[in-house]
Each structure stands twice: as structure tokens, then as C-alpha cells.
Protein backbone atom coordinates (compact mmCIF):
# COMPACT_ATOMS: atom_id res chain seq x y z
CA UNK A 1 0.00 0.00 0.00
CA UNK A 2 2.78 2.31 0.61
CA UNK A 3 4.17 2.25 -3.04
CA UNK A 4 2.46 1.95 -6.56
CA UNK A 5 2.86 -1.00 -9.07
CA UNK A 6 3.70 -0.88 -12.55
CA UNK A 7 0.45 -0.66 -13.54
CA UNK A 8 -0.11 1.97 -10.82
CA UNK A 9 2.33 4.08 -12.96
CA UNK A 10 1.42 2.83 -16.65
CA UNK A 11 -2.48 4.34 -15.97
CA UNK A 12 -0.50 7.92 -14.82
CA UNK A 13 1.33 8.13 -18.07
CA UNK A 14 -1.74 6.86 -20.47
CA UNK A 15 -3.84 9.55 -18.24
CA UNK A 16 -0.81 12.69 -18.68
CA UNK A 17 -0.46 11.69 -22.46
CA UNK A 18 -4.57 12.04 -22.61
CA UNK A 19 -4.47 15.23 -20.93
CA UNK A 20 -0.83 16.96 -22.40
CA UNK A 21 -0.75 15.03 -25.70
CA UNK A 22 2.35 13.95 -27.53
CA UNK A 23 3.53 16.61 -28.74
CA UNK A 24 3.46 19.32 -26.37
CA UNK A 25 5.10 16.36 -23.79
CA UNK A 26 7.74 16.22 -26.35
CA UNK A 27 8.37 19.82 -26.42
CA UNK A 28 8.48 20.14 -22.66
CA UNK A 29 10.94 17.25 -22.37
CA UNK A 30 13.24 19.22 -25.31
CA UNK A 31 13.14 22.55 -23.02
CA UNK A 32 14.02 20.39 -20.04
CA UNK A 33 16.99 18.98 -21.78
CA UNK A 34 18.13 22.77 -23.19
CA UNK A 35 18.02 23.96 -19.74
CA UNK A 36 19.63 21.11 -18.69
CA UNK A 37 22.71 21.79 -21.02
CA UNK A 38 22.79 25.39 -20.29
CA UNK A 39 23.44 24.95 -16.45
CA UNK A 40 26.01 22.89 -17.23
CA UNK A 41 27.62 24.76 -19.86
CA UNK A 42 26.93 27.70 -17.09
CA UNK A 43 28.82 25.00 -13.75
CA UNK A 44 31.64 24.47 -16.31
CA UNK A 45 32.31 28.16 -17.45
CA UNK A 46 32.13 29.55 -14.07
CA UNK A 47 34.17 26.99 -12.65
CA UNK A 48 37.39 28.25 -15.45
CA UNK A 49 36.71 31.73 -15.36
CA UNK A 50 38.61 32.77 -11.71
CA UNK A 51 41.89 31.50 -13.01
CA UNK A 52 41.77 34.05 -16.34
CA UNK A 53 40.53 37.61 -14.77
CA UNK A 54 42.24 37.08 -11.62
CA UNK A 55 44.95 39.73 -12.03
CA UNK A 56 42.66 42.14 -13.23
CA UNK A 57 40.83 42.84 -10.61
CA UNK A 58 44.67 43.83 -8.67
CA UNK A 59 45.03 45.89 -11.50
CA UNK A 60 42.09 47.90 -11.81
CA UNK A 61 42.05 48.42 -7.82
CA UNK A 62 45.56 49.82 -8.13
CA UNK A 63 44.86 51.62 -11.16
CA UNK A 64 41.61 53.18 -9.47
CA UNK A 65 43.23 53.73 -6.00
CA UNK A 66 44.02 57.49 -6.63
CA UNK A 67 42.87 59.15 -9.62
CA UNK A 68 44.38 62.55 -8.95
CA UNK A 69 48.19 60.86 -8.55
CA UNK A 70 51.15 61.94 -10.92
CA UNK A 71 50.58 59.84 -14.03
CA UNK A 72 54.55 58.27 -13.53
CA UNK A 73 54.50 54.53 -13.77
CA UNK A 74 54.81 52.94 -10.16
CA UNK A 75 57.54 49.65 -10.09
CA UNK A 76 56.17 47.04 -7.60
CA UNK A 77 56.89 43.49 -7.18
CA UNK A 78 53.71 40.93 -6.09
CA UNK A 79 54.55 37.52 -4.94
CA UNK A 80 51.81 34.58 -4.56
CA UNK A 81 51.19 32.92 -1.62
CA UNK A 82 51.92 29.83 -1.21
């Protein structure tokens, strides 16, 4: 009683395919798969794009820091942690 049978589940489908019909099933199960593919295409580009920009952001912070500083080019040395 606490789960459904086979046929339990074969009379759900025969009743959504009566109510949804075949084709607009088939175009909700080809949106579900785009989205699908988009997050991960979305997990995998997020997931590489810290390593690229990462110096930029050092950059622009020193670049922004004073705006009204002499325009002479300032000779500094970052190291990494390790």
C-alpha cells in the first residue's frame, strides 16, 4: 500500500499523455533537456573563469586607488602565496 505498481504508474502516463498530448510532452521534455545543457555549460564556465581575470581585478584596484596621482609609472613586485 505504501508504493504503486507498474500498472499503478502505466495508468499515470496513459492519463498525462490524454491530458498533455504527444507533442506538447515532447516539447516540454526538449526545453528540459536545453536547460539542462545550459546549467552545465553555465557549472563548467564559471568553474574556469577565476583563473583568467584574476589579475585584473589587482590591477584595476591599483589603477583606481588614486585618480588625482602623478601619471609616472609605479615599479612594484607581487609575490603569490603559497
Amino acid at each position: 500500500m505504501g508504493s504503486f505498481s507498474i500498472w499503478h504508474w502505466l495508468i499515470v502516463l496513459l492519463i498525462i499523455v490524454l491530458v498533455f498530448g504527444t507533442k506538447k510532452l515532447k516539447n516540454i521534455g526538449a526545453d528540459l533537456g536545453g536547460a539542462v545543457k545550459g546549467f552545465k555549460d553555465g557549472v563548467k564556465d564559471g568553474s574556469a573563469a577565476p583563473e583568467d581575470p584574476a589579475s585584473a581585478p589587482a590591477q584595476q584596484v591599483a589603477a583606481n586607488a588614486n585618480p588625482n596621482a602623478d601619471k609616472a609609472p609605479i615599479d612594484v613586485e607581487a609575490k603569490q602565496k603559497p
